[in-house]
PDB file of N, CA and C in Angstrom:
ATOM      1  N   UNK A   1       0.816  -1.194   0.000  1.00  0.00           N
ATOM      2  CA  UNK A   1       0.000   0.000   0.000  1.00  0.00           C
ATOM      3  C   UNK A   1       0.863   1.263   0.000  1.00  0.00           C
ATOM      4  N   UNK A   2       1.601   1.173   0.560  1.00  0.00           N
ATOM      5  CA  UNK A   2       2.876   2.471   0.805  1.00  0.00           C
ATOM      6  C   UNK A   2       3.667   3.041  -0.209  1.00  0.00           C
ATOM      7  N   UNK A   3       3.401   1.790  -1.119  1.00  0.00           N
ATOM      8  CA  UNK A   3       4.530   1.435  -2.829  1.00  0.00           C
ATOM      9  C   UNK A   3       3.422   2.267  -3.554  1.00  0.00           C
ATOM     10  N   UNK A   4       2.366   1.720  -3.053  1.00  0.00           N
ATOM     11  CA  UNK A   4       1.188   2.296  -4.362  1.00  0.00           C
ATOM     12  C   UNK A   4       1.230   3.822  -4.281  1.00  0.00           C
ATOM     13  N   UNK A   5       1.176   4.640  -2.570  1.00  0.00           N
ATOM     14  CA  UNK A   5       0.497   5.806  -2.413  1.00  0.00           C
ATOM     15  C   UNK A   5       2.075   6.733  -3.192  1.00  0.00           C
ATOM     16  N   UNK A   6       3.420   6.112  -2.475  1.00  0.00           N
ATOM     17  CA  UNK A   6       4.456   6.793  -3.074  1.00  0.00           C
ATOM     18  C   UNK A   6       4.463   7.007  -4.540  1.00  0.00           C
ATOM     19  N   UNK A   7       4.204   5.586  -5.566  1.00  0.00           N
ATOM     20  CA  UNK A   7       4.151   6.280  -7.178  1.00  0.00           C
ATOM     21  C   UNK A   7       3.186   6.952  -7.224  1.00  0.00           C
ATOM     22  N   UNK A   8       2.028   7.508  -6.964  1.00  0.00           N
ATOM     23  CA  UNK A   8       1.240   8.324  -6.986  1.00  0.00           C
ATOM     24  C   UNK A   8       1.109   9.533  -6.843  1.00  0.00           C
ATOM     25  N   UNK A   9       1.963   9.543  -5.620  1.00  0.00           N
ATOM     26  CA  UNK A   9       2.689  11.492  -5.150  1.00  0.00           C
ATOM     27  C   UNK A   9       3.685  11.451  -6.009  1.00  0.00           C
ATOM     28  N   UNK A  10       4.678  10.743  -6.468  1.00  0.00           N
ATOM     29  CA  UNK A  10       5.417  10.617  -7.488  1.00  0.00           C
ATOM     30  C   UNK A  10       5.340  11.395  -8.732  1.00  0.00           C
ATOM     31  N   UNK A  11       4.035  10.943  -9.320  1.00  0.00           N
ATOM     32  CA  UNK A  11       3.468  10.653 -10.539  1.00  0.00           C
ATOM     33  C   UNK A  11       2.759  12.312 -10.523  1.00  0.00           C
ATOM     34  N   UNK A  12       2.054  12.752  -9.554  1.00  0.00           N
ATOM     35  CA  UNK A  12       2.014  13.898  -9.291  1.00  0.00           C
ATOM     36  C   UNK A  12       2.961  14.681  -8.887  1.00  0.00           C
ATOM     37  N   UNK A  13       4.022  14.602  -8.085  1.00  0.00           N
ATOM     38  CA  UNK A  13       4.772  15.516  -8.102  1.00  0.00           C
ATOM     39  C   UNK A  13       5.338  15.906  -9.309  1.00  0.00           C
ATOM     40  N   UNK A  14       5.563  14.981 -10.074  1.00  0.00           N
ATOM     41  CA  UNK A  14       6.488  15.300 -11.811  1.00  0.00           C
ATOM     42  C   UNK A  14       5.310  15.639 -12.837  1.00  0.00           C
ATOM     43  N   UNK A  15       4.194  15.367 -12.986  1.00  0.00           N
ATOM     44  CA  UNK A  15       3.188  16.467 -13.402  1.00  0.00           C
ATOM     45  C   UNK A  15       3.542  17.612 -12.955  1.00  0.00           C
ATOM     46  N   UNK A  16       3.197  18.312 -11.632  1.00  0.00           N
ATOM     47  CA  UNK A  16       2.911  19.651 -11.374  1.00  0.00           C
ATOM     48  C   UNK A  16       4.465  20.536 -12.316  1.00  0.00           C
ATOM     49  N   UNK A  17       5.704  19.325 -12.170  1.00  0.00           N
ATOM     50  CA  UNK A  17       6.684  20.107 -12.495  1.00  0.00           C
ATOM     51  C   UNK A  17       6.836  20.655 -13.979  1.00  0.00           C
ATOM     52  N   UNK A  18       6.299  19.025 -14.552  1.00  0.00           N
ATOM     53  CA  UNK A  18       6.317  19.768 -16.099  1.00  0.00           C
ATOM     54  C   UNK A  18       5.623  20.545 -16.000  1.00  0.00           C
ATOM     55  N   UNK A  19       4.086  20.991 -15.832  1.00  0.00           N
ATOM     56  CA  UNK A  19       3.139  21.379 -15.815  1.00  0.00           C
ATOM     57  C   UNK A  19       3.729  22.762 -15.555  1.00  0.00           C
ATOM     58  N   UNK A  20       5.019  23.564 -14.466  1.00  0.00           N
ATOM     59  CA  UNK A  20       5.486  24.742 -14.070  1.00  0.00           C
ATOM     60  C   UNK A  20       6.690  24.651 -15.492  1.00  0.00           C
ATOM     61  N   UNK A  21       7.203  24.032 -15.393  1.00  0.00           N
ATOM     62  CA  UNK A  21       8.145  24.195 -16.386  1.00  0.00           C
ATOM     63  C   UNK A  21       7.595  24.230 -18.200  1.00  0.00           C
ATOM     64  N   UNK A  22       6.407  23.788 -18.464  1.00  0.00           N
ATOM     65  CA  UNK A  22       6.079  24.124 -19.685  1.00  0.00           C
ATOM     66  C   UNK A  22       5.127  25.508 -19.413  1.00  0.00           C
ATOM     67  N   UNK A  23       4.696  26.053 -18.587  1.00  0.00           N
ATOM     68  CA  UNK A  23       4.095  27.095 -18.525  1.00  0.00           C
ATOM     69  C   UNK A  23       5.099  28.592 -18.515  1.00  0.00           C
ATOM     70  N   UNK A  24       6.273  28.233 -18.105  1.00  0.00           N
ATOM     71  CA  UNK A  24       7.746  29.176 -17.521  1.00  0.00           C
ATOM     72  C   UNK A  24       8.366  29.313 -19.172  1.00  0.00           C
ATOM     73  N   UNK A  25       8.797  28.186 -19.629  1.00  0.00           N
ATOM     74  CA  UNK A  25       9.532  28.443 -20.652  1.00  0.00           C
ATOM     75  C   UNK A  25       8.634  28.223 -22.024  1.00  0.00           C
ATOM     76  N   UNK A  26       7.452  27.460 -22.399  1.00  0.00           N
ATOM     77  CA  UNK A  26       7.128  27.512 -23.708  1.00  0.00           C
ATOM     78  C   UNK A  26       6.243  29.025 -23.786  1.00  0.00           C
ATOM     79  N   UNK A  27       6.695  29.397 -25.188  1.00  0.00           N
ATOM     80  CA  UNK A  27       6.355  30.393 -26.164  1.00  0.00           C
ATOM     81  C   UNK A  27       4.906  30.212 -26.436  1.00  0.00           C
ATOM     82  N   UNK A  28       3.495  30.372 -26.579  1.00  0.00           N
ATOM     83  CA  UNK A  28       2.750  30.877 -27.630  1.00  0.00           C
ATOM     84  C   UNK A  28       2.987  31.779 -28.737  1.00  0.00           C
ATOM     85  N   UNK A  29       3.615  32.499 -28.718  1.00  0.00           N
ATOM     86  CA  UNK A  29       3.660  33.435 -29.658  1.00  0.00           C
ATOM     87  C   UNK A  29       4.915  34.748 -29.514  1.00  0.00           C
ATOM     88  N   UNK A  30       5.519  35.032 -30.317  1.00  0.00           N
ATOM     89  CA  UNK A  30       6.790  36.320 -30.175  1.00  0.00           C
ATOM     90  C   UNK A  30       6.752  37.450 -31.451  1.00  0.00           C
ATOM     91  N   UNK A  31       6.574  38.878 -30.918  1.00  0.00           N
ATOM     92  CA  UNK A  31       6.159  39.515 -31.656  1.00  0.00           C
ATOM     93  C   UNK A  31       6.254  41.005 -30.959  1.00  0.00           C
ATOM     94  N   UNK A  32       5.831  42.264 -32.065  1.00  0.00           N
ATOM     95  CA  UNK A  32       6.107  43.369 -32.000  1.00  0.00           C
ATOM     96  C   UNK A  32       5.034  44.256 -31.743  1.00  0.00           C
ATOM     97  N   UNK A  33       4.644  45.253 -30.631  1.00  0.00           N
ATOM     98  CA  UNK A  33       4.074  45.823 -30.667  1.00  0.00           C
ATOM     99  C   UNK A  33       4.231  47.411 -30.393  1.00  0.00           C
ATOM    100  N   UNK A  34       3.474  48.287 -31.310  1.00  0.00           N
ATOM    101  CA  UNK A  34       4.240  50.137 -31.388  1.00  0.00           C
ATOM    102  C   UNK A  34       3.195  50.591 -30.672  1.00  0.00           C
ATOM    103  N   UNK A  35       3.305  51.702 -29.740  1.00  0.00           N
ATOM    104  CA  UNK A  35       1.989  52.871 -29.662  1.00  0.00           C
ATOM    105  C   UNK A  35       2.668  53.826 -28.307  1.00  0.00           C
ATOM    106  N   UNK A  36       1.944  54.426 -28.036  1.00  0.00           N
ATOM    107  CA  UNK A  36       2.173  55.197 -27.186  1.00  0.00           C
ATOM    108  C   UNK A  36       2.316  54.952 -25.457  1.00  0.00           C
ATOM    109  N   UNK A  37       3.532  54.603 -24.836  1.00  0.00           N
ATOM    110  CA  UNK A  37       2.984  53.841 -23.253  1.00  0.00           C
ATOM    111  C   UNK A  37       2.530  55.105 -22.667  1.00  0.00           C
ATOM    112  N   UNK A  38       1.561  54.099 -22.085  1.00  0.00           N
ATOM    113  CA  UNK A  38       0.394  55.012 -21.325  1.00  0.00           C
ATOM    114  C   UNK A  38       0.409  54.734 -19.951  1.00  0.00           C
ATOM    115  N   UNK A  39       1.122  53.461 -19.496  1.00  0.00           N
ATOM    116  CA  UNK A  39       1.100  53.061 -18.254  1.00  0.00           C
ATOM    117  C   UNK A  39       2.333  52.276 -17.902  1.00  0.00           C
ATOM    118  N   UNK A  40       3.034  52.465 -17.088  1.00  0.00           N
ATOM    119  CA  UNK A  40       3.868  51.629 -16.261  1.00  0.00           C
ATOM    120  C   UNK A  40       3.329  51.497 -14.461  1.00  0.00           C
ATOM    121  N   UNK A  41       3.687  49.955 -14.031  1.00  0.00           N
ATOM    122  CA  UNK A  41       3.423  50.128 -12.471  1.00  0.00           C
ATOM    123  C   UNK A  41       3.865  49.286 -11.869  1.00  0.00           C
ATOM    124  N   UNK A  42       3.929  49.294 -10.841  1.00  0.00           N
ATOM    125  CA  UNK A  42       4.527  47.980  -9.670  1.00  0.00           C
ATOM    126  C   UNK A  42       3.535  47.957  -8.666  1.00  0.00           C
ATOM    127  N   UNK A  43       2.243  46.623  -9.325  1.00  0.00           N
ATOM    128  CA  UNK A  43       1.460  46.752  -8.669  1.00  0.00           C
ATOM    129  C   UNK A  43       0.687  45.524  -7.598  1.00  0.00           C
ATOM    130  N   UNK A  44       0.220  45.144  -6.830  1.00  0.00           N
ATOM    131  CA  UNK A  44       0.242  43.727  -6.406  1.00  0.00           C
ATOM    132  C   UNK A  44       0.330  43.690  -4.995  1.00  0.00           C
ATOM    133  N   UNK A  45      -0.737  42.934  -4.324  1.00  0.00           N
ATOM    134  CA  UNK A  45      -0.613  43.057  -2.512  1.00  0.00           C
ATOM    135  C   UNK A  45       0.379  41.977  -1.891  1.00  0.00           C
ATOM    136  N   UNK A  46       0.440  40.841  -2.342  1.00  0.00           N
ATOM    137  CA  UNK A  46       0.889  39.476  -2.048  1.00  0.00           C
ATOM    138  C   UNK A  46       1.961  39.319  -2.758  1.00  0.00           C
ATOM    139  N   UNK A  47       2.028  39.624  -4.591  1.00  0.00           N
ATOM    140  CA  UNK A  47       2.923  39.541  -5.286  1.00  0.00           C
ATOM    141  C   UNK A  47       3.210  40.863  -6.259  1.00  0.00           C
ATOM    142  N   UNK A  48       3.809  41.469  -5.816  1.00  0.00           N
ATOM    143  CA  UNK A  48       4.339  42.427  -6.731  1.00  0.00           C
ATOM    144  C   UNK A  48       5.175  42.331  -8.232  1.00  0.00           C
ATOM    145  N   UNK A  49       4.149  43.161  -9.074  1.00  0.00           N
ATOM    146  CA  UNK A  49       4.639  43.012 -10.664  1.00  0.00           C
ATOM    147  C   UNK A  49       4.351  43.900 -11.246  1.00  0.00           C
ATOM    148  N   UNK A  50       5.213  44.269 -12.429  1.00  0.00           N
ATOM    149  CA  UNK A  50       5.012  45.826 -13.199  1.00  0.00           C
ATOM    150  C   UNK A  50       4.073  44.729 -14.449  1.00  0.00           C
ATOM    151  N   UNK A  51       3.355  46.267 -14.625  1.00  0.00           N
ATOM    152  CA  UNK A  51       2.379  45.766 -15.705  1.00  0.00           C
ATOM    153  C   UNK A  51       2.030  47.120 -16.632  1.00  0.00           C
ATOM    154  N   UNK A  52       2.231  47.441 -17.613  1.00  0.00           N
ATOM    155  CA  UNK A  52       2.127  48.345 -18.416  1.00  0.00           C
ATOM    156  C   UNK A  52       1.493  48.536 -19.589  1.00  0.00           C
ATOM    157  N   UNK A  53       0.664  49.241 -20.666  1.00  0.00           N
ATOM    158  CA  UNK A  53      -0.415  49.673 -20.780  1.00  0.00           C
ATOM    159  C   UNK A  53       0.411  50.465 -22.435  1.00  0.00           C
ATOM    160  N   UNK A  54      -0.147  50.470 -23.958  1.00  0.00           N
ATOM    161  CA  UNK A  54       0.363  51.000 -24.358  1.00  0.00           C
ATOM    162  C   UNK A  54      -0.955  51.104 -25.534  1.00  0.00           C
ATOM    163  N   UNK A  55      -0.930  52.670 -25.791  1.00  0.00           N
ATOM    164  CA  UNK A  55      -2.280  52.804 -26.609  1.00  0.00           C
ATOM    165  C   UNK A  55      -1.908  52.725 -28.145  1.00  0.00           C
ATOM    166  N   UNK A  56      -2.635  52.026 -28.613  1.00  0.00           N
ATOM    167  CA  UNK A  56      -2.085  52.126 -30.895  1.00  0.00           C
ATOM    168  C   UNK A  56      -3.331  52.469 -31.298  1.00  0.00           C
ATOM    169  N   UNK A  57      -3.794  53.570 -30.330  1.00  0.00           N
ATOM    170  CA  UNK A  57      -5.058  54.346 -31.768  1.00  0.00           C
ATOM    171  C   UNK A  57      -5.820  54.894 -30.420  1.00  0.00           C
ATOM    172  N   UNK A  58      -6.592  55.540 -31.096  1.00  0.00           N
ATOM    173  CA  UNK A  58      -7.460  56.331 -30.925  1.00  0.00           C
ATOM    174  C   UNK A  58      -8.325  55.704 -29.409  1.00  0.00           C
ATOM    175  N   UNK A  59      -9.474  54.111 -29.990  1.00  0.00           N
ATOM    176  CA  UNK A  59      -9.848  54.066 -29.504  1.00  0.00           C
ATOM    177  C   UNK A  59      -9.614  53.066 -27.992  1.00  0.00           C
ATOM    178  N   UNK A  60     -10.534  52.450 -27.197  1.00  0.00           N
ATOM    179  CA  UNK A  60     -10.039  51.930 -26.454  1.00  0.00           C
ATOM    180  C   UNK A  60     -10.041  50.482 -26.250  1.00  0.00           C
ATOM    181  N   UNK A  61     -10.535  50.159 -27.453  1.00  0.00           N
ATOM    182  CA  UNK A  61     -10.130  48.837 -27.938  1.00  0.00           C
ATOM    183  C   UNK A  61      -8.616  48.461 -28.352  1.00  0.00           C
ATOM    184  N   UNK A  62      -8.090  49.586 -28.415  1.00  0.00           N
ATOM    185  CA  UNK A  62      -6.575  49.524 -29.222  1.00  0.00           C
ATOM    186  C   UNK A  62      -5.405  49.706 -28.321  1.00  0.00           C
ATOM    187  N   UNK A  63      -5.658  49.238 -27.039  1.00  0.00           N
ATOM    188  CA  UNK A  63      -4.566  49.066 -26.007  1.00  0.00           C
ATOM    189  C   UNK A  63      -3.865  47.376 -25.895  1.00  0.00           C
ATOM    190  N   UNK A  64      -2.868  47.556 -25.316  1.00  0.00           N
ATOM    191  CA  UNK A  64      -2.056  46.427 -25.343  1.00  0.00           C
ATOM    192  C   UNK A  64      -1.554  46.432 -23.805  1.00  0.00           C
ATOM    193  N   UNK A  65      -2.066  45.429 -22.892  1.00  0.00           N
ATOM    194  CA  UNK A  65      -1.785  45.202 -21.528  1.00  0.00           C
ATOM    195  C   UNK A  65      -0.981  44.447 -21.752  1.00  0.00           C
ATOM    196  N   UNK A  66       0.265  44.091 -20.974  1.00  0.00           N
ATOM    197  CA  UNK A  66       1.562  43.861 -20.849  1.00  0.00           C
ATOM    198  C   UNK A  66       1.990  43.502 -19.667  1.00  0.00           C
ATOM    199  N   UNK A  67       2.606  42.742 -19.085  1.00  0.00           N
ATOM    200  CA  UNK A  67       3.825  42.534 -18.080  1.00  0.00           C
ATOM    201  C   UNK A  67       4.831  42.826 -18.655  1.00  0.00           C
ATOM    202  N   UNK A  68       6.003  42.854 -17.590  1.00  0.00           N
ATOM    203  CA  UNK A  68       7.627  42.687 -17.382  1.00  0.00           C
ATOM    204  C   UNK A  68       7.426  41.911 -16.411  1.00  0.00           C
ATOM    205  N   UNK A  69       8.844  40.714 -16.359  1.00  0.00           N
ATOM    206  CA  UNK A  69       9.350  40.268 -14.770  1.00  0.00           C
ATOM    207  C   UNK A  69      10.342  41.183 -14.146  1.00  0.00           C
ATOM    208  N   UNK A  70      10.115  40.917 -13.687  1.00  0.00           N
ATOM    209  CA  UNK A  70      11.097  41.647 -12.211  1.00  0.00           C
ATOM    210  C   UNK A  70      12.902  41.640 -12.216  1.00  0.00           C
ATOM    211  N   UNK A  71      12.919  40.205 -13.117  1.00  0.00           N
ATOM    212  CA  UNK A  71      14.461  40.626 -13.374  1.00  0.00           C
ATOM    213  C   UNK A  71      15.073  41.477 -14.746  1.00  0.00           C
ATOM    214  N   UNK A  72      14.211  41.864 -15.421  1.00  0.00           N
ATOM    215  CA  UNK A  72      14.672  42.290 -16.566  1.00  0.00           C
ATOM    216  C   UNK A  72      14.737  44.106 -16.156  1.00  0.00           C
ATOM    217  N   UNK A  73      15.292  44.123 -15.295  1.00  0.00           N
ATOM    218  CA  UNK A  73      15.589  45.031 -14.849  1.00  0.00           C
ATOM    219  C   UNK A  73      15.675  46.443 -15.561  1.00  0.00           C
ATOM    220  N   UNK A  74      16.803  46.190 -16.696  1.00  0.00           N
ATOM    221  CA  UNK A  74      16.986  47.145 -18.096  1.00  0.00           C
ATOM    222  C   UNK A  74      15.745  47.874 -18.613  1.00  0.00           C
ATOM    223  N   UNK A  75      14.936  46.519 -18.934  1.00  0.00           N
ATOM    224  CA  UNK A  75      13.415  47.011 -19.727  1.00  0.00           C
ATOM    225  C   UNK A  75      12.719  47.610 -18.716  1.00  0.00           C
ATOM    226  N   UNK A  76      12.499  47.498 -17.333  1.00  0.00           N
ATOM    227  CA  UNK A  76      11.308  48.176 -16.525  1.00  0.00           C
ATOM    228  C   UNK A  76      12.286  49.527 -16.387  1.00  0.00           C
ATOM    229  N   UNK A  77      13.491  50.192 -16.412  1.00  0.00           N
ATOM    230  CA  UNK A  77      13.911  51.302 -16.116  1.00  0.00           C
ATOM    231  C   UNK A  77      13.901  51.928 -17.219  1.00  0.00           C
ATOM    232  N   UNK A  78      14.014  51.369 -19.046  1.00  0.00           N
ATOM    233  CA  UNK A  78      13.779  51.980 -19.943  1.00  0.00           C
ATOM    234  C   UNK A  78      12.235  52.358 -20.351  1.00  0.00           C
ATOM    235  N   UNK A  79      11.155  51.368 -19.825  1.00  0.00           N
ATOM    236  CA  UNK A  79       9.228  51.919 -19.597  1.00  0.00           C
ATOM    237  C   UNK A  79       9.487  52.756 -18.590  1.00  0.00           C
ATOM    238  N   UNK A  80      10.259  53.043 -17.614  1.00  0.00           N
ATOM    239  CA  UNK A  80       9.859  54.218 -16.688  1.00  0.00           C
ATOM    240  C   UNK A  80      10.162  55.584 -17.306  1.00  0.00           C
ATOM    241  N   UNK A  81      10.934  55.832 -18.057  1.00  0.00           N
ATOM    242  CA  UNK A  81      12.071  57.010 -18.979  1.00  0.00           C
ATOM    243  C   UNK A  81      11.163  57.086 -19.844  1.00  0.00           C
ATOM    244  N   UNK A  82      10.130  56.228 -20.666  1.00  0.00           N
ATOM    245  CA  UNK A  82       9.882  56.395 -21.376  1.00  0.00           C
ATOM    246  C   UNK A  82       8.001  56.860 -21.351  1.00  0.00           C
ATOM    247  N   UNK A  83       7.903  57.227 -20.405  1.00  0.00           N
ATOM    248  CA  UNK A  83       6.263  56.927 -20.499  1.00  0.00           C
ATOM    249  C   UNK A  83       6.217  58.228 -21.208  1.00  0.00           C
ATOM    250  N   UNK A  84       4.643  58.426 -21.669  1.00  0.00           N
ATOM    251  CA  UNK A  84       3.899  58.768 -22.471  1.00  0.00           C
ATOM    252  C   UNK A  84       4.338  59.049 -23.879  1.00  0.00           C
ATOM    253  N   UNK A  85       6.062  58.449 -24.395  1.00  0.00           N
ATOM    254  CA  UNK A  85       6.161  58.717 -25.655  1.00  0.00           C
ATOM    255  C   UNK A  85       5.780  57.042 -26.293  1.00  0.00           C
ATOM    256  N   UNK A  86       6.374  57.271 -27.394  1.00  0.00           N
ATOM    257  CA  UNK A  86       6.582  56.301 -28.598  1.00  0.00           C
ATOM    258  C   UNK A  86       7.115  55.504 -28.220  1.00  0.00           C
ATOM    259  N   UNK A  87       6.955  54.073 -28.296  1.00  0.00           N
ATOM    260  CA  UNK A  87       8.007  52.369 -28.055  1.00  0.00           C
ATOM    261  C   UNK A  87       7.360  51.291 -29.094  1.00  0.00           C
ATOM    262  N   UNK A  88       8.571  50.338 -29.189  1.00  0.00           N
ATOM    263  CA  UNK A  88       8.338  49.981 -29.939  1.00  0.00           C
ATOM    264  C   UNK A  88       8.516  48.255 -28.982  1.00  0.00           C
ATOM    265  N   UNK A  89       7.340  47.581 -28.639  1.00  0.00           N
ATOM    266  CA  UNK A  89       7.789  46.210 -27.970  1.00  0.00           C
ATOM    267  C   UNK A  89       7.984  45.116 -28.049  1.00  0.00           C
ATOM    268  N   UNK A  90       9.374  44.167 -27.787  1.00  0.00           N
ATOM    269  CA  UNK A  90       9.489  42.861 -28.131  1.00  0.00           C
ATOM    270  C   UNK A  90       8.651  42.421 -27.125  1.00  0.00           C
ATOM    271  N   UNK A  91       7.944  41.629 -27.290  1.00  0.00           N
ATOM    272  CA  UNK A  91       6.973  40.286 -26.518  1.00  0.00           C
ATOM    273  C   UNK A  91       7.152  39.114 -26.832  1.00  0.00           C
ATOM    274  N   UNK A  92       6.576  38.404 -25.782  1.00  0.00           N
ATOM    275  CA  UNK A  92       6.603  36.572 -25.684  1.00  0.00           C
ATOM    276  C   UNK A  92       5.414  36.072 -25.344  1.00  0.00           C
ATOM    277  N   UNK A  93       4.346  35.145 -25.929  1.00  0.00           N
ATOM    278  CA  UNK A  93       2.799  35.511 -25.301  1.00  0.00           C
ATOM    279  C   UNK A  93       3.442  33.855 -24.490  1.00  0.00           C
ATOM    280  N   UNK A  94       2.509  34.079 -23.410  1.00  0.00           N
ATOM    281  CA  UNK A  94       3.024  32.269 -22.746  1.00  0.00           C
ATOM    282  C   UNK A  94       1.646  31.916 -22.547  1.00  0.00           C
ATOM    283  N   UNK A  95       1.237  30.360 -23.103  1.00  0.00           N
ATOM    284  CA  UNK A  95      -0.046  29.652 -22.615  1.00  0.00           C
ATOM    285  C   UNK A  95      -0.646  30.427 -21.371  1.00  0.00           C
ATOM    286  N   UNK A  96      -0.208  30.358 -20.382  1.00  0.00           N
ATOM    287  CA  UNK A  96      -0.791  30.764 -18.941  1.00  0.00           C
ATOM    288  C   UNK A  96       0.376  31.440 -18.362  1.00  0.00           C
ATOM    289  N   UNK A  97      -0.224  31.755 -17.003  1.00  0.00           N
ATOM    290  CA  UNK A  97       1.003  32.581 -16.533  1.00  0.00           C
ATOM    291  C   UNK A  97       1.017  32.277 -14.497  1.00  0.00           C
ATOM    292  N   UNK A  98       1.810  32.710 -13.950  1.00  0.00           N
ATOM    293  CA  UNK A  98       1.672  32.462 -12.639  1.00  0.00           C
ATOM    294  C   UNK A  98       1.466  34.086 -12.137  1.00  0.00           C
ATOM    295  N   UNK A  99       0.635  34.072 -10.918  1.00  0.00           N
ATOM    296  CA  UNK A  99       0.254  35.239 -10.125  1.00  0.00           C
ATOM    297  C   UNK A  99       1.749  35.954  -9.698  1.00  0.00           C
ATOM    298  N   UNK A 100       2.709  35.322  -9.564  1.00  0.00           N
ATOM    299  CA  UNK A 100       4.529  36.041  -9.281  1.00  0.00           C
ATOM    300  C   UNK A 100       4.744  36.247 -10.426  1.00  0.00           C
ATOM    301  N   UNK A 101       4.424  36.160 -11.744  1.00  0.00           N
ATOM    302  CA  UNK A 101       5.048  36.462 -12.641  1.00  0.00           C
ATOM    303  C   UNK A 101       4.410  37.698 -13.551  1.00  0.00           C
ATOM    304  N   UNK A 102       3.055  37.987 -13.119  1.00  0.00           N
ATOM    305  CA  UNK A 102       2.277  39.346 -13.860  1.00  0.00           C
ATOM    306  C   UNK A 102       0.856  39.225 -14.104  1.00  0.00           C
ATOM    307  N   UNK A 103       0.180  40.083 -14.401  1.00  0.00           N
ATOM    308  CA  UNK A 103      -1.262  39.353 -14.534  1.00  0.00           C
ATOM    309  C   UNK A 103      -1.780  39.388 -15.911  1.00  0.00           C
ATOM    310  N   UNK A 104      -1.024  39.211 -17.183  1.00  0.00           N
ATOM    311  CA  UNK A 104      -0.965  39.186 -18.441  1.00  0.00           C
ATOM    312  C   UNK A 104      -0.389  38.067 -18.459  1.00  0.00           C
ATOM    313  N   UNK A 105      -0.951  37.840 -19.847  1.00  0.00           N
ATOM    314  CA  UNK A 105       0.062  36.572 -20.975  1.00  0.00           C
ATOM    315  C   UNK A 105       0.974  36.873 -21.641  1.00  0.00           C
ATOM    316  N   UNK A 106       1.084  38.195 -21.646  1.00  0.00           N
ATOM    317  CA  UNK A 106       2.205  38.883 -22.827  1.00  0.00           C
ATOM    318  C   UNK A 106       3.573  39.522 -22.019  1.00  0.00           C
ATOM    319  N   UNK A 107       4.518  39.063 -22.216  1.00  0.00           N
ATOM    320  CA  UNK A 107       5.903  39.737 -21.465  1.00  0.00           C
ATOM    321  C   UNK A 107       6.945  40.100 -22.274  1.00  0.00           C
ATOM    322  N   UNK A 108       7.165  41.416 -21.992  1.00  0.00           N
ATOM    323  CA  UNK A 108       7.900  42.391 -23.014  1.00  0.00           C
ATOM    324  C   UNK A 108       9.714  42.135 -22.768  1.00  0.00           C
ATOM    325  N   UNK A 109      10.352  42.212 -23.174  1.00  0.00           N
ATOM    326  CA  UNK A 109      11.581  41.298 -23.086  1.00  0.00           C
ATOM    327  C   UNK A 109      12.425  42.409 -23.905  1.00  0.00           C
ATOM    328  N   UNK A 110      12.219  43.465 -24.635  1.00  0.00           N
ATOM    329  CA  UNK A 110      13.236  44.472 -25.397  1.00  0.00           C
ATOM    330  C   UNK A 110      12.120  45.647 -25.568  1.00  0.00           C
ATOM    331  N   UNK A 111      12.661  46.983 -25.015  1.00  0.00           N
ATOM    332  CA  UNK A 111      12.081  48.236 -25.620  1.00  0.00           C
ATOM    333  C   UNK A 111      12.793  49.173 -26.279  1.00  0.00           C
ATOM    334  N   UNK A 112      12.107  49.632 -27.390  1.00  0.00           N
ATOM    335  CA  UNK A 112      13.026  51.256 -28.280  1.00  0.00           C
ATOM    336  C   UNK A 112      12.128  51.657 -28.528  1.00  0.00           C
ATOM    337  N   UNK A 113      12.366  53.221 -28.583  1.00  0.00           N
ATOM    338  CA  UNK A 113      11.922  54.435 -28.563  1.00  0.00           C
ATOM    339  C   UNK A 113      11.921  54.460 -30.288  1.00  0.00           C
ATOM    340  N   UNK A 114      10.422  55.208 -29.977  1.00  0.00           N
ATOM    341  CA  UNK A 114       9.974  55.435 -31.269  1.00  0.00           C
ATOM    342  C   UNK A 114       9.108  56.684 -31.659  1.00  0.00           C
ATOM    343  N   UNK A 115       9.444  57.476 -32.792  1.00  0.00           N
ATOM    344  CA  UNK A 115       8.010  58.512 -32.738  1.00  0.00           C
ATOM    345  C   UNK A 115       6.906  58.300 -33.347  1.00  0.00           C
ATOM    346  N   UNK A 116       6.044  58.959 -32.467  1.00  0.00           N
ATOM    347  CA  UNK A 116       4.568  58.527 -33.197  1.00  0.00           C
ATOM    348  C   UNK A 116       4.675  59.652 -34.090  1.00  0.00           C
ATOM    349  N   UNK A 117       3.470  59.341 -34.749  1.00  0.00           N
ATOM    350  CA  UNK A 117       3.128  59.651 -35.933  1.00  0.00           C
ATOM    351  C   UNK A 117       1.665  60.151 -35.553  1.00  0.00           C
TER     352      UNK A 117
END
């Protein structure tokens, strides 16, 4: 009985891991997005995460909600320098995401300055 319950927590413990490890490192999708940042923040009671906000038009359908992690240190000090102009953003969309890591699917990984138009 002891043999049985151990492969079982087993069998679950190495689920949950792939299960963290394909959620951490696989890609959905990598790609570019331009407009105006409208928002940077470090926001979160339990887990703190910047999450930022960037408008490509007019209306308000045409925003792009965003994370950063926390170690990409570079990119959250170049969205702070940069708010309310022009950027231009590398992203990574991930299947799901964890509550420590942002409250978006999309995580911005390279920013440059750009003018709008």
């Amino acid at each position: 009985m002891k043999k049985i319950v151990a492969i079982i927590l087993s069998i679950l413990i190495a689920i949950t891991v792939i299960y963290f490890l394909f959620v951490y490192y696989a890609t959905f999708s990598e790609g570019y997005r331009s407009g105006e940042l409208t928002k940077i923040s470090h926001k979160g009671v339990l887990f703190k995460t910047w999450e930022g906000e960037i408008s490509q038009g007019v209306s308000e359908s045409q925003r792009f909600d965003f994370s950063v992690e926390s170690s990409e240190k570079e990119v959250i000090d170049l969205l702070k320098n940069l708010q309310g102009q022009g950027v231009k953003l590398t992203y990574k969309e991930r299947f799901a995401t964890f509550p420590w890591l942002g409250d978006t699917k999309y995580y911005v990984t390279k920013v440059e300055k750009t003018k709008l138009e």
